[in-house]
C-alpha atoms as a PDB file:
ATOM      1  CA  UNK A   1      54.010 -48.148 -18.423  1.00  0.00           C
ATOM      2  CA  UNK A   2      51.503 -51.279 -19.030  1.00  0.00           C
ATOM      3  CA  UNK A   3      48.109 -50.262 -20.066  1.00  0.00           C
ATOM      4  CA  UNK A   4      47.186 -52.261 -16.897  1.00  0.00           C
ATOM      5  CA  UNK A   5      48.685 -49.588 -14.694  1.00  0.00           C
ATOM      6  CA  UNK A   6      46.707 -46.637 -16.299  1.00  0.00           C
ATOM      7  CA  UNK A   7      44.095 -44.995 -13.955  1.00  0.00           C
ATOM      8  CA  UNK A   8      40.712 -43.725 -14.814  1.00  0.00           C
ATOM      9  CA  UNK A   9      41.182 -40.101 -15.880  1.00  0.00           C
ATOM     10  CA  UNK A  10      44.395 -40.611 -17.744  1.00  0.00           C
ATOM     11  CA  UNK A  11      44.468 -39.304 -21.579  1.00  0.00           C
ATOM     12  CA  UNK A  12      45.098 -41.905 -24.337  1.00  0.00           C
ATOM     13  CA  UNK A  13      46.174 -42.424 -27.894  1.00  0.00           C
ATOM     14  CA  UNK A  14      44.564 -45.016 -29.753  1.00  0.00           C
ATOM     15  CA  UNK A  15      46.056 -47.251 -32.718  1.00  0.00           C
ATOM     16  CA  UNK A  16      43.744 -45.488 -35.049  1.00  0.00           C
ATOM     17  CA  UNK A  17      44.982 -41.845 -33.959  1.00  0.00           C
ATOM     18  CA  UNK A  18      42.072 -41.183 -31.798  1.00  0.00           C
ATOM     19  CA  UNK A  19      42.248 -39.839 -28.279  1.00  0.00           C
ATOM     20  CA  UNK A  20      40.146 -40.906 -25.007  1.00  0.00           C
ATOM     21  CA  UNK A  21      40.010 -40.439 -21.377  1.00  0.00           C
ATOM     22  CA  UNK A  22      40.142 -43.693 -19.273  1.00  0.00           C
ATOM     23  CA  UNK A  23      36.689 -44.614 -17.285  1.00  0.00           C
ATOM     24  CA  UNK A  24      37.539 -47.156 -15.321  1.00  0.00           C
ATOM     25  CA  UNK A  25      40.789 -48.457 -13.461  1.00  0.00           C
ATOM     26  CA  UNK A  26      40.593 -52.253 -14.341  1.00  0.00           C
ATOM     27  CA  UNK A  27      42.862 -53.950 -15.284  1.00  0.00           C
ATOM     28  CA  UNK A  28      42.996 -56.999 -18.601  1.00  0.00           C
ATOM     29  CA  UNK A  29      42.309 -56.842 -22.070  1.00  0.00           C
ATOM     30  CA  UNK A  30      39.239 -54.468 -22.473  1.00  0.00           C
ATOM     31  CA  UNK A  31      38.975 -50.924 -20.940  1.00  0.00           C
ATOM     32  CA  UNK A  32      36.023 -48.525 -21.000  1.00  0.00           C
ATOM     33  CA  UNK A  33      36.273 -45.162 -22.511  1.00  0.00           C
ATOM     34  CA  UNK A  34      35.266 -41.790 -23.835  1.00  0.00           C
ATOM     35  CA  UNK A  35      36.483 -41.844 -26.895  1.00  0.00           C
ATOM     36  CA  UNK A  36      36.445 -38.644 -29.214  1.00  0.00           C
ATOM     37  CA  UNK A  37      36.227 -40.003 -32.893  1.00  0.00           C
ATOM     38  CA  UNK A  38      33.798 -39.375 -35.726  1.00  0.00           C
ATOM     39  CA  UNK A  39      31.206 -38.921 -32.673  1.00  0.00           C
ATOM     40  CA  UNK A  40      32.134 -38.440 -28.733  1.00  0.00           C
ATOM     41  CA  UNK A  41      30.867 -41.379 -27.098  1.00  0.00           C
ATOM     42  CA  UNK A  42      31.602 -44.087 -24.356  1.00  0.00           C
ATOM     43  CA  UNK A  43      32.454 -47.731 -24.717  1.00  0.00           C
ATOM     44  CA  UNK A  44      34.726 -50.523 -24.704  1.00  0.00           C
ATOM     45  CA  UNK A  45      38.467 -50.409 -26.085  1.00  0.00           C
ATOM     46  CA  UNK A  46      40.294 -53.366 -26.556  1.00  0.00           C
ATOM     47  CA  UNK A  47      44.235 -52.586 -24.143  1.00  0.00           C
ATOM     48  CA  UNK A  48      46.384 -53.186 -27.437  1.00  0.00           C
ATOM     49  CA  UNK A  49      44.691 -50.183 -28.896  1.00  0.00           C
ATOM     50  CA  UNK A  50      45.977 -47.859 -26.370  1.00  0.00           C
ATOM     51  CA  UNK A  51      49.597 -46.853 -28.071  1.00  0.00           C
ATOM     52  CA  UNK A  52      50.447 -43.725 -25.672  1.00  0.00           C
ATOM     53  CA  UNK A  53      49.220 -42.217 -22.243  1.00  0.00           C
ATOM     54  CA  UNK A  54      49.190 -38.533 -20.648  1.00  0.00           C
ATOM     55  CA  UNK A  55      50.985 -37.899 -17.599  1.00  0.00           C
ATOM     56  CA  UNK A  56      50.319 -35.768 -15.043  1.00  0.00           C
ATOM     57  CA  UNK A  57      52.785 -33.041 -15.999  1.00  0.00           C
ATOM     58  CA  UNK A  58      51.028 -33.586 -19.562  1.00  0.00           C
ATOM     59  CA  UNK A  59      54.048 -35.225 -21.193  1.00  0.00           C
ATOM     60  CA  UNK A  60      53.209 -38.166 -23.462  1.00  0.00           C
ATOM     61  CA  UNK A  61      54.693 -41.505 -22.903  1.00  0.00           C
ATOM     62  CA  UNK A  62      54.552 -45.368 -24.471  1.00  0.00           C
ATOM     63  CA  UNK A  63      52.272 -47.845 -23.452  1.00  0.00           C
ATOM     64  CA  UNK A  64      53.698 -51.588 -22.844  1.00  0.00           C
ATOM     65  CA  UNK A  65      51.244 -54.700 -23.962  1.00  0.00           C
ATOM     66  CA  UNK A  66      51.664 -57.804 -21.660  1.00  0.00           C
ATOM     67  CA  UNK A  67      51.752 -60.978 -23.510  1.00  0.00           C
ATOM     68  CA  UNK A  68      48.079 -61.984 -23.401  1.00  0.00           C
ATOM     69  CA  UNK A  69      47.339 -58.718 -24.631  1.00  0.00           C
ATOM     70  CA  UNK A  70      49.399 -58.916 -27.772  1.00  0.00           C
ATOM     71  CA  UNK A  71      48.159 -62.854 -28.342  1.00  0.00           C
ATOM     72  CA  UNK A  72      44.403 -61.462 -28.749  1.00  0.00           C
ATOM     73  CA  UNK A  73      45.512 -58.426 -30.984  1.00  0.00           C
ATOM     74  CA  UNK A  74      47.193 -61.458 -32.872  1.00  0.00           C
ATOM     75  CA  UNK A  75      44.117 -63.035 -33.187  1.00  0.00           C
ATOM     76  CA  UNK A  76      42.010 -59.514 -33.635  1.00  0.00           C
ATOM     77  CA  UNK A  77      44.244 -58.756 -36.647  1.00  0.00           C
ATOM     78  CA  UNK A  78      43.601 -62.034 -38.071  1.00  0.00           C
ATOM     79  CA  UNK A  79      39.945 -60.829 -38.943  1.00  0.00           C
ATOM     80  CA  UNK A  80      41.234 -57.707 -40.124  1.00  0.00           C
ATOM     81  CA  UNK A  81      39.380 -55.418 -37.573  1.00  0.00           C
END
């Protein structure tokens, strides 16, 4: 599934081994969040963060990038954040 496809609601995994629940259902290369990590709080994830989504019958699947979203974690990574 692309991350554009994920609904608001939906569990994630996050590069960094975090989890969060979708807030929104737009679609591109930033999504907002809850994200449970040192400190619960909501914000902005960047799409090629999100490595693995929750179902509905709460079975974990992959997440797909689409090309523009791989070209700006390309460009992320290049700052080493």
């Amino acid at each position: 599934m692309f991350t554009n496809e994920l609904k608001k609601g939906t569990r994630v995994l996050l590069r960094n081994g975090w989890y969060a629940t979708l807030e929104d259902n737009m679609k591109g290369n930033i999504r907002l969040a809850t994200v449970e990590g040192y400190v619960t709080e909501m914000g902005s994830v960047y799409s090629h963060d999100i490595v693995r989504y929750r179902d509905a019958n709460g079975i974990w699947g992959a997440v797909q990038h689409t090309p523009a979203q791989e070209k700006l974690r390309a460009r992320v990574d290049r700052f080493g954040m």
